[in-house]
Protein backbone atom coordinates (compact mmCIF):
# COMPACT_ATOMS: atom_id res chain seq x y z
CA UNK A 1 281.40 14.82 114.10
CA UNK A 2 278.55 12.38 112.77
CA UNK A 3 277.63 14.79 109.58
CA UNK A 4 282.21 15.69 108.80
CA UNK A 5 280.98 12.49 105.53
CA UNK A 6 279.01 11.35 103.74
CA UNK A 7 277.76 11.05 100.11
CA UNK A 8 276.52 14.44 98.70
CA UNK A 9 273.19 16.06 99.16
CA UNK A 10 272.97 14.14 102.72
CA UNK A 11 273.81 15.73 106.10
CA UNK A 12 272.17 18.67 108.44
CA UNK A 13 273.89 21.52 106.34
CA UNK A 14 273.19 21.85 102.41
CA UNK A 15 274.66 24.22 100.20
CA UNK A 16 273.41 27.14 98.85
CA UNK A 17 273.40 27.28 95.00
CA UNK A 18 272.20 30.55 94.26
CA UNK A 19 275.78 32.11 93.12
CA UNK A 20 277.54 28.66 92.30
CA UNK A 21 279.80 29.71 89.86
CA UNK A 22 283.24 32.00 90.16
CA UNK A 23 286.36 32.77 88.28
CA UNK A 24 290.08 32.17 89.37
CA UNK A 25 291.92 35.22 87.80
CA UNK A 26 295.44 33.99 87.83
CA UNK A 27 294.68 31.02 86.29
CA UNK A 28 291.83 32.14 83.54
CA UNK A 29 289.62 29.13 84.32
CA UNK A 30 285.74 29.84 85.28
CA UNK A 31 284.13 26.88 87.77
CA UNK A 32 280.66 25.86 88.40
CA UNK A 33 279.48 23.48 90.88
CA UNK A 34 275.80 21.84 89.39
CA UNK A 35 273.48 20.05 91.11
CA UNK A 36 270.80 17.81 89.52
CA UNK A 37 269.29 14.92 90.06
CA UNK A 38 272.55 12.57 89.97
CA UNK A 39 274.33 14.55 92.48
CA UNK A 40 276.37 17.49 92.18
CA UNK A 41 279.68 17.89 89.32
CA UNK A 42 281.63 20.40 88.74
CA UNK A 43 282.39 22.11 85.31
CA UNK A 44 285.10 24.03 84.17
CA UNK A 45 286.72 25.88 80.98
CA UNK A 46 289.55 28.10 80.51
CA UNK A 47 289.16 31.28 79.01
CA UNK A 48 289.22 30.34 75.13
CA UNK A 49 286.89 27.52 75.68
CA UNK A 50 289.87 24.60 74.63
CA UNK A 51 290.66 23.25 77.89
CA UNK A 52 286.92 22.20 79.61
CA UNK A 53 285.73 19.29 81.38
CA UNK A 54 283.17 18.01 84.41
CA UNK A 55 283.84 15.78 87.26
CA UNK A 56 280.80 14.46 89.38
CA UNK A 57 281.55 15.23 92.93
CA UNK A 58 280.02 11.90 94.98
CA UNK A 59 281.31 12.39 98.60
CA UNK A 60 281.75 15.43 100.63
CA UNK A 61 284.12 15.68 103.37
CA UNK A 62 282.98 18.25 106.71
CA UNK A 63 280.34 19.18 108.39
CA UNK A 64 279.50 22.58 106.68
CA UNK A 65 279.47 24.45 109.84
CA UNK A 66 282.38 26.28 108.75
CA UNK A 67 283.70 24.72 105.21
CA UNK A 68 282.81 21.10 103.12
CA UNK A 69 285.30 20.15 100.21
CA UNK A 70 284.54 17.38 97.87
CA UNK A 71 285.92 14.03 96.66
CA UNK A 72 286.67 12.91 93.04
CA UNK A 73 286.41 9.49 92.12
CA UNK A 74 288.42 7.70 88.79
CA UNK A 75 288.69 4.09 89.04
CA UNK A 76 288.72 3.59 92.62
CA UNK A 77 291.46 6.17 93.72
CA UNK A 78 290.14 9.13 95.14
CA UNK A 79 291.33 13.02 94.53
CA UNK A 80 290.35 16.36 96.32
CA UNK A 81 287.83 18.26 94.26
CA UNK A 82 289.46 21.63 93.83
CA UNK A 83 286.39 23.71 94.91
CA UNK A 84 285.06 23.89 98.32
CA UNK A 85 281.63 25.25 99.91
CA UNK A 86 281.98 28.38 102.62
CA UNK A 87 279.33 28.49 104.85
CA UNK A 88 279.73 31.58 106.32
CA UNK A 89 279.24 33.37 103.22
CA UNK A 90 276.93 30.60 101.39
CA UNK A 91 279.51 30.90 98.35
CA UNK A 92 281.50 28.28 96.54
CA UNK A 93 285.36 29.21 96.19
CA UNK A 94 288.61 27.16 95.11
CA UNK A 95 289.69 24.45 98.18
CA UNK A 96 292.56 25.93 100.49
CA UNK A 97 295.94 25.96 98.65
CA UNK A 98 293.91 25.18 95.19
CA UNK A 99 294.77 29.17 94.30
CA UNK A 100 298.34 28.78 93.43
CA UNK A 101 297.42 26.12 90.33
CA UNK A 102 297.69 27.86 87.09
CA UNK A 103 294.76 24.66 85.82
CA UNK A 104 292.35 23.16 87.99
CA UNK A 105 294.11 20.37 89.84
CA UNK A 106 291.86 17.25 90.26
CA UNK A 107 294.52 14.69 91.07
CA UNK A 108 295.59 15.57 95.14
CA UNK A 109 295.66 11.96 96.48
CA UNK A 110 292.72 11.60 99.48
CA UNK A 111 295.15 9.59 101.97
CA UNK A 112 293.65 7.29 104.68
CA UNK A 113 295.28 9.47 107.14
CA UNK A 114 292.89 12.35 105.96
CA UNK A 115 290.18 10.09 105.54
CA UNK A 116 290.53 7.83 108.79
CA UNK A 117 289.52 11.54 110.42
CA UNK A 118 286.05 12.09 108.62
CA UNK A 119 284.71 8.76 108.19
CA UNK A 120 284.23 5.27 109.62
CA UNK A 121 285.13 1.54 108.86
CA UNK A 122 287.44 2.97 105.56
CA UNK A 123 287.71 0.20 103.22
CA UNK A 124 291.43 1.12 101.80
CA UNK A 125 293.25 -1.32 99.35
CA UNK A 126 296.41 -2.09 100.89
CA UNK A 127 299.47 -1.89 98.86
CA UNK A 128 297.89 1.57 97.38
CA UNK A 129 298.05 4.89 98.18
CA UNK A 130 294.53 6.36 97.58
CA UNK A 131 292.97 3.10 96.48
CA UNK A 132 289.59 2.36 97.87
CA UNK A 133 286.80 -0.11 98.07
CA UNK A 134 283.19 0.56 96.76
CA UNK A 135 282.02 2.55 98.62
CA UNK A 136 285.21 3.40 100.06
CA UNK A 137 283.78 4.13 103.77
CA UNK A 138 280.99 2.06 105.28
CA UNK A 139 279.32 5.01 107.32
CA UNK A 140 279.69 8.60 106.79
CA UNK A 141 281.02 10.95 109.95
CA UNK A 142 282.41 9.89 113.29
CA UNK A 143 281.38 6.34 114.52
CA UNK A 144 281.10 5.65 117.92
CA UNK A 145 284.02 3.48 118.10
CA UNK A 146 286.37 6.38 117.05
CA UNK A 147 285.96 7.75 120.54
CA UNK A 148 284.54 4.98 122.61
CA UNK A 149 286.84 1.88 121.72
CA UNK A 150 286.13 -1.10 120.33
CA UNK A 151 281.62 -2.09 120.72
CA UNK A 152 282.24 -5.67 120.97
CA UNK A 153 282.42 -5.20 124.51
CA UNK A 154 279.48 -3.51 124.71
CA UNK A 155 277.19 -5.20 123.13
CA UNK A 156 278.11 -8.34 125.10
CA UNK A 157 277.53 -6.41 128.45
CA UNK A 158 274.23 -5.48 126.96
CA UNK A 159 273.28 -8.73 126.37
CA UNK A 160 274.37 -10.15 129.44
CA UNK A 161 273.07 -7.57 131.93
CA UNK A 162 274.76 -7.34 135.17
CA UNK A 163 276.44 -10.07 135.25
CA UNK A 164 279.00 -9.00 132.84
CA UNK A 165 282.42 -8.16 133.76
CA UNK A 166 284.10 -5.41 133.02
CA UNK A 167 283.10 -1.72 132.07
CA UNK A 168 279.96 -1.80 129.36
CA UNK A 169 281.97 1.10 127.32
CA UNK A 170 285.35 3.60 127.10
CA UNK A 171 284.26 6.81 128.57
CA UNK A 172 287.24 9.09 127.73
CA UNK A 173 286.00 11.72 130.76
CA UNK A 174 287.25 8.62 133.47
CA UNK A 175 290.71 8.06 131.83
CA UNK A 176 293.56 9.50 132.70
CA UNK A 177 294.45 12.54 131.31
CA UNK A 178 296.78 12.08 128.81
CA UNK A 179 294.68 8.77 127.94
CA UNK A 180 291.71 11.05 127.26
CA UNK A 181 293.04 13.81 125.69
CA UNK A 182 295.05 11.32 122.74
CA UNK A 183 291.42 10.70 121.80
CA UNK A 184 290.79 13.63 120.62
CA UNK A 185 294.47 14.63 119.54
CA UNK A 186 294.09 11.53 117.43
CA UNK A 187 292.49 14.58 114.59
CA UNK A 188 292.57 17.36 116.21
CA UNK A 189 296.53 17.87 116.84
CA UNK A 190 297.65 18.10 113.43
CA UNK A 191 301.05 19.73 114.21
CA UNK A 192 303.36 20.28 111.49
CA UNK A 193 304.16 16.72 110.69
CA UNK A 194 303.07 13.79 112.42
CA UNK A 195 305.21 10.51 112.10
CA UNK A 196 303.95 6.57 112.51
CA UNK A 197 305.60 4.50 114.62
CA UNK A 198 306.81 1.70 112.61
CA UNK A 199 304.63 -1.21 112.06
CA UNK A 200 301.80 1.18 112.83
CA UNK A 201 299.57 3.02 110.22
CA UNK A 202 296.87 5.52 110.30
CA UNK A 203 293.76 3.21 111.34
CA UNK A 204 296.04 1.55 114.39
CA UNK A 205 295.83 3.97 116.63
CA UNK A 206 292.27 2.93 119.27
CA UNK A 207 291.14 4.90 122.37
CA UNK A 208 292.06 4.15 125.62
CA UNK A 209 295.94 4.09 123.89
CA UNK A 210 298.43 7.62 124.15
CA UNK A 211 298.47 8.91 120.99
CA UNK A 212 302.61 8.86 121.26
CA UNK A 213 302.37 4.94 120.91
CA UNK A 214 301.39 5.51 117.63
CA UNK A 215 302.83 8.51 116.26
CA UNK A 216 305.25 11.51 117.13
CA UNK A 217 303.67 15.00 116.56
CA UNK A 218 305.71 17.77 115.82
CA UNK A 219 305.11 21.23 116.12
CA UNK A 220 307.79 24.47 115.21
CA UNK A 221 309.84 25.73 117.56
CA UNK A 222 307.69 28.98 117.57
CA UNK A 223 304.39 27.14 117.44
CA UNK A 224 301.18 28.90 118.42
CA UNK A 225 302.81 32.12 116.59
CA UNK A 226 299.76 31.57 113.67
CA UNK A 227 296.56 29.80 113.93
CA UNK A 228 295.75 26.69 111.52
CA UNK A 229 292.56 24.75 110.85
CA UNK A 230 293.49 21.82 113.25
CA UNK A 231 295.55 23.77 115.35
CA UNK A 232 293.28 23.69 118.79
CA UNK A 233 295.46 21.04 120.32
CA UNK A 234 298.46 23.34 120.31
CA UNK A 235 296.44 26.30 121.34
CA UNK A 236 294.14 25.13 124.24
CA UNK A 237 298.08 23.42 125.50
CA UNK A 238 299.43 27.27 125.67
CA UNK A 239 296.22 28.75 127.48
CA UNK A 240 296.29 29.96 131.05
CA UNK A 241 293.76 28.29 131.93
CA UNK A 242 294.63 24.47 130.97
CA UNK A 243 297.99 24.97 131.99
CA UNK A 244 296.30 26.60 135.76
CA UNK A 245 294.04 23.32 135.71
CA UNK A 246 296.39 20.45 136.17
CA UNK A 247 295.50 18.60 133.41
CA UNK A 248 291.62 18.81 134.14
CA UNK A 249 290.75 21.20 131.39
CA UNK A 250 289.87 19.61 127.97
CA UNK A 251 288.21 19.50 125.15
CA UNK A 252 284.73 17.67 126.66
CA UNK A 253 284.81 20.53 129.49
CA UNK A 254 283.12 22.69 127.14
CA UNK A 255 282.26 20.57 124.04
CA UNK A 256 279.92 17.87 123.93
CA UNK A 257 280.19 15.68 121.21
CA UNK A 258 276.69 14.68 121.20
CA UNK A 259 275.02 17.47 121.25
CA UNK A 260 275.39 20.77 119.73
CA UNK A 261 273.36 24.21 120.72
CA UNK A 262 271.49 26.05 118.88
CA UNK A 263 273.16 28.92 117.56
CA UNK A 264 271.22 31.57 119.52
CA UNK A 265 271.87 29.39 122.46
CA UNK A 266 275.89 29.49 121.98
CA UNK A 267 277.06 32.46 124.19
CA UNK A 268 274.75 31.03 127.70
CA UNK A 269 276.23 27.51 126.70
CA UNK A 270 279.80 28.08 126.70
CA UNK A 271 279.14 31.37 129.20
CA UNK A 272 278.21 28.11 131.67
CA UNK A 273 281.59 26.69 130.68
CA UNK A 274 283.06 29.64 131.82
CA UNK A 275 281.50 29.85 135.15
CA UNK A 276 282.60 26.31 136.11
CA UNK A 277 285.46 28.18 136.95
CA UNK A 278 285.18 31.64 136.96
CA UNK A 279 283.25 34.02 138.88
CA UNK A 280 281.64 37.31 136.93
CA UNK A 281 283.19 39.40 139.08
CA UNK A 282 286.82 38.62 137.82
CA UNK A 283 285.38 40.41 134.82
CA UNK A 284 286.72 44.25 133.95
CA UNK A 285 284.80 45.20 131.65
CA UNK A 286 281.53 47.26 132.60
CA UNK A 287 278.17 46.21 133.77
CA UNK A 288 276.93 48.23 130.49
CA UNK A 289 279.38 46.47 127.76
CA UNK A 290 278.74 42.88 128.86
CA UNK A 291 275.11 43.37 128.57
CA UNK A 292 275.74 44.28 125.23
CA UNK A 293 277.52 41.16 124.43
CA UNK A 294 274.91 39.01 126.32
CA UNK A 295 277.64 38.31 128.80
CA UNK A 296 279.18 36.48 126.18
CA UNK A 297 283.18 35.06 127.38
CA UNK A 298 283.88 34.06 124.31
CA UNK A 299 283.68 37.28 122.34
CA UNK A 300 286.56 38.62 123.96
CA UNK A 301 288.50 36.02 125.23
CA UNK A 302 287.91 33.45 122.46
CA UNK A 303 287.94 35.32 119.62
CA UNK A 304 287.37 34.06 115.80
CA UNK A 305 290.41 34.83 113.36
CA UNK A 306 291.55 33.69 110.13
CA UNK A 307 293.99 30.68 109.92
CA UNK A 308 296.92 30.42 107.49
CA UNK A 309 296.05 27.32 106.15
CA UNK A 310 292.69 28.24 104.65
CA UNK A 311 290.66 31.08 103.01
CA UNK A 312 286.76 32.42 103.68
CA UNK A 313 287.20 30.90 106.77
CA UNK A 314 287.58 32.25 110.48
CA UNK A 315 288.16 29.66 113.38
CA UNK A 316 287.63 30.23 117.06
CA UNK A 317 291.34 30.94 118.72
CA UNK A 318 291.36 28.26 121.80
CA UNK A 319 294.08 29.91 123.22
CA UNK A 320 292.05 31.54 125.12
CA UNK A 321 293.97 35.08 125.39
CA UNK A 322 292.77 37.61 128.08
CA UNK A 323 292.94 39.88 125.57
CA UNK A 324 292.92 40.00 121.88
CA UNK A 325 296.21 39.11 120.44
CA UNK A 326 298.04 39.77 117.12
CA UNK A 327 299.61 36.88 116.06
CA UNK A 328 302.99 37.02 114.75
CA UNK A 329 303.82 34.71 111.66
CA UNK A 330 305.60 31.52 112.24
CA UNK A 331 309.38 31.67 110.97
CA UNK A 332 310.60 29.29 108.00
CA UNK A 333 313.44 29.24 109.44
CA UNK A 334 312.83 27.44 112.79
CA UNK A 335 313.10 24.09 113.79
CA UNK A 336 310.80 21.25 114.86
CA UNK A 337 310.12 20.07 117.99
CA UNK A 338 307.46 17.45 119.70
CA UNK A 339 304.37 18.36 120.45
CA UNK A 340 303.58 18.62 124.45
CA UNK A 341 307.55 18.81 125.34
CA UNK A 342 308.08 15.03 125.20
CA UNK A 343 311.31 13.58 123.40
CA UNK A 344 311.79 12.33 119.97
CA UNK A 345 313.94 9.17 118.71
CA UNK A 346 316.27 10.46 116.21
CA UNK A 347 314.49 8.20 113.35
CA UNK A 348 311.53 10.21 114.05
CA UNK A 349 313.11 13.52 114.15
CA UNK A 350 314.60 12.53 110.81
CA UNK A 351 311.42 11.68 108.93
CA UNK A 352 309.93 14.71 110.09
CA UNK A 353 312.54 16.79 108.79
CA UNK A 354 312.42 14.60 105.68
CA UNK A 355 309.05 14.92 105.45
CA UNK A 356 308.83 18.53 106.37
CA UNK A 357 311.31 19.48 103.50
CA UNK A 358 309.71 17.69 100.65
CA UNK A 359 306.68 20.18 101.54
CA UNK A 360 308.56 23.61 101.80
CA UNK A 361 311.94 23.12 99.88
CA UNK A 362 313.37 25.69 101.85
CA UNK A 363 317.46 25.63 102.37
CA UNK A 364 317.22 25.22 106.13
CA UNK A 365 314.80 22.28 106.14
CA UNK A 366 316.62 20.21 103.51
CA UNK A 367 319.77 21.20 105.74
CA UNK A 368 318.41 19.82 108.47
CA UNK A 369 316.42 16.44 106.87
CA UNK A 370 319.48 15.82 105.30
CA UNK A 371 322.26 15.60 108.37
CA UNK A 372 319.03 13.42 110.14
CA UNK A 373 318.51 11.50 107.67
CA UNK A 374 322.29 10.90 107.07
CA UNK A 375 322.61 9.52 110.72
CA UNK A 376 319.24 7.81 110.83
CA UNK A 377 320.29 5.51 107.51
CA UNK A 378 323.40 4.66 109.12
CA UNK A 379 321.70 3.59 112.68
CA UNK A 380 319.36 1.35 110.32
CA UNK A 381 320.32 1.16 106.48
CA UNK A 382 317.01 -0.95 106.18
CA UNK A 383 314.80 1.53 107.07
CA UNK A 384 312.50 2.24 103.79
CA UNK A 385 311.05 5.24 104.90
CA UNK A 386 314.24 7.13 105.67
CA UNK A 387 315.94 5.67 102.94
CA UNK A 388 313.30 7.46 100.36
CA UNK A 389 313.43 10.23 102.28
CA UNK A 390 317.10 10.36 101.72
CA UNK A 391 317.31 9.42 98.67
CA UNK A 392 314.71 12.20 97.25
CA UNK A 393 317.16 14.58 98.85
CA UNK A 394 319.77 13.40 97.01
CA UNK A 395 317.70 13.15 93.81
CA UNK A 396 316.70 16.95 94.23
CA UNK A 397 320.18 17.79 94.49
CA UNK A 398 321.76 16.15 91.51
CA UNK A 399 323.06 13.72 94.02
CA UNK A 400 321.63 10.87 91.36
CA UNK A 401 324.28 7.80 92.07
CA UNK A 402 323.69 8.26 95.64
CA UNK A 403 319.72 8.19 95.36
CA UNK A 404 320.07 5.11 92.66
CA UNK A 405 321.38 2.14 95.42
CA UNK A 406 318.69 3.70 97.98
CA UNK A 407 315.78 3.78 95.94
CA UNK A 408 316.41 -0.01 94.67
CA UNK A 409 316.82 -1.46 98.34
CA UNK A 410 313.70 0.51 99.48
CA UNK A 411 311.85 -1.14 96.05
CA UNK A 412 313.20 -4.60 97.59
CA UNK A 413 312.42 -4.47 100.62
CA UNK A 414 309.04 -2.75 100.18
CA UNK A 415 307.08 -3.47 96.77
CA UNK A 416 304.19 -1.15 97.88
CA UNK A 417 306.73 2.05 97.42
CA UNK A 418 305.43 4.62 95.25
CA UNK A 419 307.55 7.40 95.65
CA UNK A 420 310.67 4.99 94.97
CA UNK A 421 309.55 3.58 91.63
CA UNK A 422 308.67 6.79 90.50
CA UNK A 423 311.77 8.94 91.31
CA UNK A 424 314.20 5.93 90.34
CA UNK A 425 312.14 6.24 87.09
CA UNK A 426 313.03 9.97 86.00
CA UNK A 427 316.73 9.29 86.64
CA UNK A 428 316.77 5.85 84.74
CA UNK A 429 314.69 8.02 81.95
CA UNK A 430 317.09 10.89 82.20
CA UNK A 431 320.02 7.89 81.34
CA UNK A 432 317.94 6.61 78.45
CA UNK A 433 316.93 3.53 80.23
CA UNK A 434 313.83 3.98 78.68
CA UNK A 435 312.51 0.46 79.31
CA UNK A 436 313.21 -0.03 83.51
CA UNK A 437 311.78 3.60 83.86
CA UNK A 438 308.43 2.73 81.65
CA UNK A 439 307.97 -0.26 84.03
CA UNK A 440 308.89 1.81 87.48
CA UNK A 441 306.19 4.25 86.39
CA UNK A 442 303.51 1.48 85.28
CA UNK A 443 303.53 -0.04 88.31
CA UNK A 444 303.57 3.41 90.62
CA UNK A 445 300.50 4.32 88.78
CA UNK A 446 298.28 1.12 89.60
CA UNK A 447 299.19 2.36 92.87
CA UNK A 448 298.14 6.25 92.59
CA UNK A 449 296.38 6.83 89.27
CA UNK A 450 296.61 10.40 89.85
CA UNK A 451 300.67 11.19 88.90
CA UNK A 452 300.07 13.46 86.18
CA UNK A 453 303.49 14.05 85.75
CA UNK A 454 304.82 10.23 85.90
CA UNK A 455 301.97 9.71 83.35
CA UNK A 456 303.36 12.36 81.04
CA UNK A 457 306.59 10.94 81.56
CA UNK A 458 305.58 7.06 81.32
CA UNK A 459 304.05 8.26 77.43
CA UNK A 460 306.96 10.24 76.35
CA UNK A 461 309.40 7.17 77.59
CA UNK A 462 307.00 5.44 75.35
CA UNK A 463 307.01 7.61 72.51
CA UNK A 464 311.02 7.91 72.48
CA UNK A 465 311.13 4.04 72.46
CA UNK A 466 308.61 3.57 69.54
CA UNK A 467 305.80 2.87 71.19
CA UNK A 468 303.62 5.51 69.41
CA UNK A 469 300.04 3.22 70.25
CA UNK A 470 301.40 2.76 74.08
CA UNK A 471 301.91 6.55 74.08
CA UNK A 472 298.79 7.36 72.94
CA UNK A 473 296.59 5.46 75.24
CA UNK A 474 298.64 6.92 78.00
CA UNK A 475 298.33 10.54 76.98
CA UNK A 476 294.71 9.93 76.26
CA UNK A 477 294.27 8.65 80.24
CA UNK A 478 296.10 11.77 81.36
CA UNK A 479 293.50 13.55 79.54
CA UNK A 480 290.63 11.99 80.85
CA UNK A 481 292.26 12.48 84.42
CA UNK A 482 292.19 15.75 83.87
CA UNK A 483 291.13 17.89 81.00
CA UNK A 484 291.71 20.83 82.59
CA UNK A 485 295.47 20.64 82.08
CA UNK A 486 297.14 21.17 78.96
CA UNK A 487 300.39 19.65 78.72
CA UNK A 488 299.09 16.13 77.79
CA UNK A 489 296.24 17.34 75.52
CA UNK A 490 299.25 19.71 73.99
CA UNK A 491 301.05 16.12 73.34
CA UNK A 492 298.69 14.01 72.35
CA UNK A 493 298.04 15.83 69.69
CA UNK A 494 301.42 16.43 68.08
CA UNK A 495 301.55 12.27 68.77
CA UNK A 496 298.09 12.09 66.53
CA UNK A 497 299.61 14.23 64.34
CA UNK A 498 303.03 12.25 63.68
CA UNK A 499 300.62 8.61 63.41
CA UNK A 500 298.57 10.18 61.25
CA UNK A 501 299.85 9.52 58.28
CA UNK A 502 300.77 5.72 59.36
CA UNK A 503 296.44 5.00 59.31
């Protein structure tokens, strides 16, 4: 938890750079991750040579046990790097879901929700999306705080000794169950979708809290069917043995979060886990085959698998199965439900839906987000989330007048919207309103400056409206952004072409 951040060529793991370049077939484009003296960058070029760039790479996000991925930096927002280190096979590769871009994407908006979960004291510009200070995290990895509560408290017991009132420090092992486990469900229970409570955000959340009193997590219907990256929250909630324990199983009964073994010391350290409960002699298997596995539990009832979510990567199933499973792949089709069998208000059903089918555009997720969203706008018609949520569905399916009066009121009544401005924008554009749409899209991008698309858009709204100078400088941003993608480069230079003869 202390090395999941920090800047690059820091932390107890360091990459291997003896193979650190690889090609992505589908899309043509060869990468290389270099490391000098500055740092690390990585380069890319498509297969003709036209379409290169570099990015420097300044942060890295994990530990490197299993994976790191990287952070890109323009102007203060922050991106995903689109190549990630494996460290089970000491090889660089694309970052998970990076395979299905036909250019190297360099503009996937680092969120404070993802970043609240790898670093501490985040310094995010409010009113922004992935806006940060410089640097934008005051200490790399897991602070104490994150699991221990608030140090003022602490340090003034320290200072005053015995005499102090109150408890010196959180220990999560003495709370309550549910009070304990929310601390480490706060990023380890990823679910499907997780929802705020309103007036909360990603940072409000402190130990010592339930988790519930600041979001709703919601799983599938058929959850557990697949494992994911952050799934162990669901898993360890369906094993046998948490459910047989009453609630006393959890993660600290067999993880310490201040101390890690050594690797040849793994199997005899969880083993000892094992045997706080179980006696060897519940074991089947043969005096002759556990010898060979060192008496290693985990091997068979803790097995490592791949996760849907990510590739080169295996992830230890905390399920804990008494014998290997197969697991079955989760259904599109089913429905969402909340995490640990608790109930949902409808407004948070809603967004989840809502934001579930902006994510998979499949029929029976719109279905659903819209008939929840439907009812949630009419319980509150000044909700802004739902009413973006809403009104995106109705954008997406030509439902344009409908989306128009939602996507003002949510503008009004929230001036930090980005996902408003921008799809109010391509309908205003699509209407020749040329002017409202160029400054919808303006001010959506001094809130995410990576919208390659509403940059595209922004010059061509530009362009149409004889602005040929305003185009330009846009089209020449998008392709500093990213160089990698050829649509704007493709533009700009028809544009230079057409002003050409005006210089």
């Amino acid at each position: 938890m202390a090395q999941s951040s920090g800047p690059v060529g820091s932390g107890l793991i360091h990459e291997s750079f003896d193979n650190p370049a690889f090609d992505h077939a589908p899309s043509q484009f060869r990468y290389n991750v270099v490391r000098d003296r500055g740092g690390y960058s990585v380069e890319f070029a498509g297969r003709d040579g036209a379409l290169r760039g570099s990015k420097p790479l300044p942060y890295y996000i994990g530990s490197g046990a299993t994976a790191r991925s990287y952070l890109l930096e323009s102007a203060g927002f922050l991106f995903e790097a689109p190549v990630a280190y494996y460290a089970r096979d000491r090889k660089w590769g694309l970052a998970p879901a990076y395979d299905t871009y036909a250019y190297p994407y360099l503009t996937r908006p680092v969120m404070p929700g993802c970043l609240t979960c790898h670093t501490s004291f985040l310094s995010a510009v409010p009113g922004a999306q992935n806006l940060y200070g410089d640097p934008p995290f005051g200490e790399g990895g897991v602070a104490c705080e994150r699991c221990h509560g608030p140090g003022e408290a602490h340090i003034r017991k320290m200072r005053a000794g015995a005499s102090a009132d109150g408890p010196a420090i959180l220990n999560p092992a003495k709370l309550a169950p549910e009070l304990r486990d929310s601390i480490c469900a706060q990023c380890h229970l990823s679910g499907e979708v997780r929802v705020m409570r309103p007036g909360r955000d990603w940072q409000s959340y402190q130990p010592g809290q339930r988790l519930s009193d600041a979001m709703t997590v919601f799983v599938r219907a058929d959850a557990g069917a697949s494992m994911k990256v952050t799934s162990h929250g669901e898993q360890l909630a369906q094993s046998a043995c948490r459910r047989a324990s009453g609630g006393r199983l959890w993660c600290g009964t067999c993880h310490d979060p201040h101390t890690v073994p050594a690797p040849e010391m793994k199997a005899a350290w969880f083993r000892q886990k094992c045997l706080g409960c179980h006696d060897t002699a519940a074991c089947k298997e043969t005096k002759t085959a556990r010898a060979a596995k060192q008496d290693d539990c985990a091997t068979c009832h803790m097995p490592k698998g791949s996760v849907t979510d990510a590739q080169h990567v295996v992830y230890t199933d905390h399920s804990i199965p008494r014998r290997p499973r197969v697991p079955a792949a989760e259904t599109a089709v089913a429905g969402l439900k909340p995490f640990g069998g608790g109930t949902a208000d409808p407004r948070d059903t809603a967004l989840a839906y809502g934001i579930l089918a902006s994510r998979t555009h499949t029929p029976a997720d719109q279905a659903r987000a819209l008939a929840a969203l439907q009812q949630a706008q009419r319980a509150d018609p000044d909700d802004v989330e739902v009413m973006v949520y809403l009104a995106e569905l109705y954008r997406n399916g030509g439902r344009q007048d409908q989306a128009i009066p939602l996507y003002r009121r949510a503008i009004e009544l929230d001036p930090s919207q980005v996902t408003a401005p921008v799809g109010l924008g391509a309908i205003l554009m699509e209407r020749g309103q040329d002017a409202e749409a160029i400054r919808l899209w303006q001010d959506a991008l001094a809130k995410n400056g990576g919208l390659e698309l509403t940059r595209i858009n922004l010059a061509m709204a530009q362009w149409r409206s004889g602005d040929l100078t305003a185009a330009e400088r846009t089209l020449t941003e998008a392709v500093e952004l990213n160089p990698g993608f050829s649509t704007p480069a493709e533009l700009l230079q028809k544009l230079r072409a057409q002003l050409r003869p005006r210089k």
